[in-house]
C-alpha atoms as a PDB file:
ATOM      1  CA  UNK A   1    -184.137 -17.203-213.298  1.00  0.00           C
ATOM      2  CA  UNK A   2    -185.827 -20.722-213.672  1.00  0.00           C
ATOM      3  CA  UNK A   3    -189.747 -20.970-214.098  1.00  0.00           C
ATOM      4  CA  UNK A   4    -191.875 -23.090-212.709  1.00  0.00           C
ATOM      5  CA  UNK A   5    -194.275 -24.640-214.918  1.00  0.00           C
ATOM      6  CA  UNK A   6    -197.757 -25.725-213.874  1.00  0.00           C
ATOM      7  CA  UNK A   7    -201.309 -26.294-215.775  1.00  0.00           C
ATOM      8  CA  UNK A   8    -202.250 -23.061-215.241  1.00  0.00           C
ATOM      9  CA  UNK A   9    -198.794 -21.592-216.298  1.00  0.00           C
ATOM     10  CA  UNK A  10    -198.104 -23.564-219.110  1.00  0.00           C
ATOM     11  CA  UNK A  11    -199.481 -22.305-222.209  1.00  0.00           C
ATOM     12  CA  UNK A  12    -198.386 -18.640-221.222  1.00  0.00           C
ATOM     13  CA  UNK A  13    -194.954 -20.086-220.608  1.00  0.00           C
ATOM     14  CA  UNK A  14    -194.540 -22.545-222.775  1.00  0.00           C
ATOM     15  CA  UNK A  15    -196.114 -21.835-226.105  1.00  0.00           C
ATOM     16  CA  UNK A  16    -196.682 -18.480-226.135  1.00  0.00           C
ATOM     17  CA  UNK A  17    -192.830 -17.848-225.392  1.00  0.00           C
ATOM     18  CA  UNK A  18    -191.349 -15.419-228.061  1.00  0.00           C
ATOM     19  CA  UNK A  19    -188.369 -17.060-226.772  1.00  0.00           C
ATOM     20  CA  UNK A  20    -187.445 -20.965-227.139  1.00  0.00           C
ATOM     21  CA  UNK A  21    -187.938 -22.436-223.801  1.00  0.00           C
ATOM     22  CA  UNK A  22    -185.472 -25.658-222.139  1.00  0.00           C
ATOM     23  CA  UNK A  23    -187.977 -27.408-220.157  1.00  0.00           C
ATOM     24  CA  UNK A  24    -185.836 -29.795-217.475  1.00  0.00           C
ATOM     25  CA  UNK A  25    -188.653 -32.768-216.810  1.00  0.00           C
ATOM     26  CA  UNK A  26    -187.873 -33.276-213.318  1.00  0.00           C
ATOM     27  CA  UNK A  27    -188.887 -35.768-210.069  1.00  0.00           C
ATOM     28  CA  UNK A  28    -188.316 -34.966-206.616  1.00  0.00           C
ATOM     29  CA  UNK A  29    -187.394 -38.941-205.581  1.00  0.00           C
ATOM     30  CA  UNK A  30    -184.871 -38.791-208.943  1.00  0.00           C
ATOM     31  CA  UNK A  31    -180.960 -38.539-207.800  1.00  0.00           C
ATOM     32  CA  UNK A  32    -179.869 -37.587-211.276  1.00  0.00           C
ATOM     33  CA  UNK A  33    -182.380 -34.919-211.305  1.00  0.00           C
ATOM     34  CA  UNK A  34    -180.655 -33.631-208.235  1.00  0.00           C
ATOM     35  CA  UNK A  35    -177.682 -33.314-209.259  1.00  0.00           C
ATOM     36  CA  UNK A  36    -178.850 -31.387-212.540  1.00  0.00           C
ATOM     37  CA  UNK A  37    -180.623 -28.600-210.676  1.00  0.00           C
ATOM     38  CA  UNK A  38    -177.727 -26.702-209.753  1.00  0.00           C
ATOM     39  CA  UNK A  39    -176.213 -27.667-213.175  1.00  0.00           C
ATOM     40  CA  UNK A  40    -179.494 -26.437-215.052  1.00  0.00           C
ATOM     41  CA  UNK A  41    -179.270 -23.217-213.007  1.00  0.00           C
ATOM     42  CA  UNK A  42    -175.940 -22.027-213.980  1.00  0.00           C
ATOM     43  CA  UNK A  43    -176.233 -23.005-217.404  1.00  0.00           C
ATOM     44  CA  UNK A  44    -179.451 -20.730-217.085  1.00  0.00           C
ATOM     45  CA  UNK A  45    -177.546 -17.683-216.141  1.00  0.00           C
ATOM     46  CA  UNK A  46    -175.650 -17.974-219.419  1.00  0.00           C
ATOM     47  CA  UNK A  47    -178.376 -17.982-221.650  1.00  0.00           C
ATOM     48  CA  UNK A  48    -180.364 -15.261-219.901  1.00  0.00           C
ATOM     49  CA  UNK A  49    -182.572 -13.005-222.275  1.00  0.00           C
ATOM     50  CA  UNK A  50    -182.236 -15.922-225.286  1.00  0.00           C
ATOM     51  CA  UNK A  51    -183.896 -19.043-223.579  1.00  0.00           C
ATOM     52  CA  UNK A  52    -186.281 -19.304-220.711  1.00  0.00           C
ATOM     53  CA  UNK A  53    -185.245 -21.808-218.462  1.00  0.00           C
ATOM     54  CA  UNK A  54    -188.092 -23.908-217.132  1.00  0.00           C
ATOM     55  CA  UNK A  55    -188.483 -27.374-214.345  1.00  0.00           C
ATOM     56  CA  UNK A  56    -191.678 -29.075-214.534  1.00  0.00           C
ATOM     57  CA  UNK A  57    -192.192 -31.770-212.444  1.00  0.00           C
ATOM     58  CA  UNK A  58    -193.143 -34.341-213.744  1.00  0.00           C
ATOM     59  CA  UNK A  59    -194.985 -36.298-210.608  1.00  0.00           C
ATOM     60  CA  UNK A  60    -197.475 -33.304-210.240  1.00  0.00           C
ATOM     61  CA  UNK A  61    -197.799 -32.552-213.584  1.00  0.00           C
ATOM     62  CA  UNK A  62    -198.093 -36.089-215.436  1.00  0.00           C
ATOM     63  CA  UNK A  63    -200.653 -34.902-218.106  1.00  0.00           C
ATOM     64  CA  UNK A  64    -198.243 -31.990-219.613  1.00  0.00           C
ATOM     65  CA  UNK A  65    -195.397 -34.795-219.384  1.00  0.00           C
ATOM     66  CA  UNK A  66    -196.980 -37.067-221.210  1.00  0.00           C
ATOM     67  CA  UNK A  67    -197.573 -35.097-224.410  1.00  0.00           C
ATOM     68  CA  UNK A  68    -193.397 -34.856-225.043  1.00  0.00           C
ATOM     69  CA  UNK A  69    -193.371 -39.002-224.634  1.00  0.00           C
ATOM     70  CA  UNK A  70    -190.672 -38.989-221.848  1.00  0.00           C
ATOM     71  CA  UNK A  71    -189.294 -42.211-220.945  1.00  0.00           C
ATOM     72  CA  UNK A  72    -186.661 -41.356-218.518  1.00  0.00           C
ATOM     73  CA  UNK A  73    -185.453 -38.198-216.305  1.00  0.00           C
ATOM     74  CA  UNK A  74    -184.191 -35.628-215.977  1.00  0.00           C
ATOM     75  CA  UNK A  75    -185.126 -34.812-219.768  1.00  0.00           C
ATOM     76  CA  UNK A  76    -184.562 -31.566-220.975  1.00  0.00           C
ATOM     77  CA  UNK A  77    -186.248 -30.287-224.064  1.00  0.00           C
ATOM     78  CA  UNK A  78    -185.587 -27.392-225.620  1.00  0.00           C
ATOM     79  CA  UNK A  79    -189.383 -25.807-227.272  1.00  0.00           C
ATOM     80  CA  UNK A  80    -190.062 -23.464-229.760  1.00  0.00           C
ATOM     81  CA  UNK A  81    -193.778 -21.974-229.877  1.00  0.00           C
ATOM     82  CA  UNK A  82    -194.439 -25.177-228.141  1.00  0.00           C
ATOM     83  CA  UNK A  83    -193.207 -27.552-230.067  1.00  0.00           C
ATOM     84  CA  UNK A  84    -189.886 -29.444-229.299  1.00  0.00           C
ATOM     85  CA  UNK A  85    -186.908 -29.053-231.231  1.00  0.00           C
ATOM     86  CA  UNK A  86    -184.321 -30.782-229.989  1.00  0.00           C
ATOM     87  CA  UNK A  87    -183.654 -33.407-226.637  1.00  0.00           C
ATOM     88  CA  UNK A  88    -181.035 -34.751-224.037  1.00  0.00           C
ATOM     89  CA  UNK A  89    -181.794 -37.157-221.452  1.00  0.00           C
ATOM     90  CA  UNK A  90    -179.522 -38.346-218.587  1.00  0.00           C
ATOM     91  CA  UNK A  91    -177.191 -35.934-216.079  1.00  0.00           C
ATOM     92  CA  UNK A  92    -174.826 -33.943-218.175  1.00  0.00           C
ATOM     93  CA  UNK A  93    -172.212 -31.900-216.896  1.00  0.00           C
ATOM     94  CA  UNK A  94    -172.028 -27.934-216.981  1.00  0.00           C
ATOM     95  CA  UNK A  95    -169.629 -28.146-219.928  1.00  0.00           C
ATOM     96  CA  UNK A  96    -171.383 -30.648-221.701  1.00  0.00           C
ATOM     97  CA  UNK A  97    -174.887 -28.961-220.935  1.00  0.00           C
ATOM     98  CA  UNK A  98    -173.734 -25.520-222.023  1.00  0.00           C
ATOM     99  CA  UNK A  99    -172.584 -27.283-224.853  1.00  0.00           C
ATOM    100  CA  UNK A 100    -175.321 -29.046-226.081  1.00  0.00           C
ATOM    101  CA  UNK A 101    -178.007 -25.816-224.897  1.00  0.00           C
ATOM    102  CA  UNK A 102    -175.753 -24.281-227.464  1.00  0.00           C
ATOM    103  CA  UNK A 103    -175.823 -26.313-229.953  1.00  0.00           C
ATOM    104  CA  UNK A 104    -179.651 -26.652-230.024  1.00  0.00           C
ATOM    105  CA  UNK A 105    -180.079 -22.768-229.736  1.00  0.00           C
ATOM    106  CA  UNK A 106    -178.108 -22.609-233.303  1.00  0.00           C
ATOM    107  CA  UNK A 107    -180.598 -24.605-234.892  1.00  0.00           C
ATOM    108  CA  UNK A 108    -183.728 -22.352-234.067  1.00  0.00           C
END
């Protein structure tokens, strides 16, 4: 299941997560982004009951963007209490995804 993050969400989601939560920074107008939905999704499934899988767009939610200094979308950033411990930025494949969401998870 992917979350929705929103102001009013966010602190409840986000940082007070006793699980690490991928945030996937998001823009409806962004093809890349489109593609990674689905992508994002199934990786999701995988990790079900060890990350929280979250979208925030990033067009209605500028002022919780701007605090993790993204410079290009989809971004995905994986958070622990909050705080980010690890990034990828750019489309990446299931494999590659899973990979990396894996990778990241390992060093939490």
């Amino acid at each position: 299941m992917i979350t929705h993050i929103t102001k009013e969400n966010y602190k409840s989601v986000v940082v007070e997560s006793k699980l690490p939560v991928l945030i996937d920074f998001w823009a409806p107008w962004c093809g890349p982004c489109q593609m990674m939905g689905p992508v994002f999704e199934e990786v999701a499934k995988e990790f079900n009951g060890k990350i929280v899988f979250a979208k925030l767009n990033t067009e209605d939610y500028p002022e919780l963007t701007n605090g993790f200094g993204i410079q290009g979308i989809p971004c995905l950033i994986l958070t622990k209490s909050g705080k980010e411990v690890g990034r990828a930025v750019g489309f990446l494949p299931k494999d590659l995804l899973k990979q990396k969401v894996q990778k990241l998870y390992e060093t939490i």
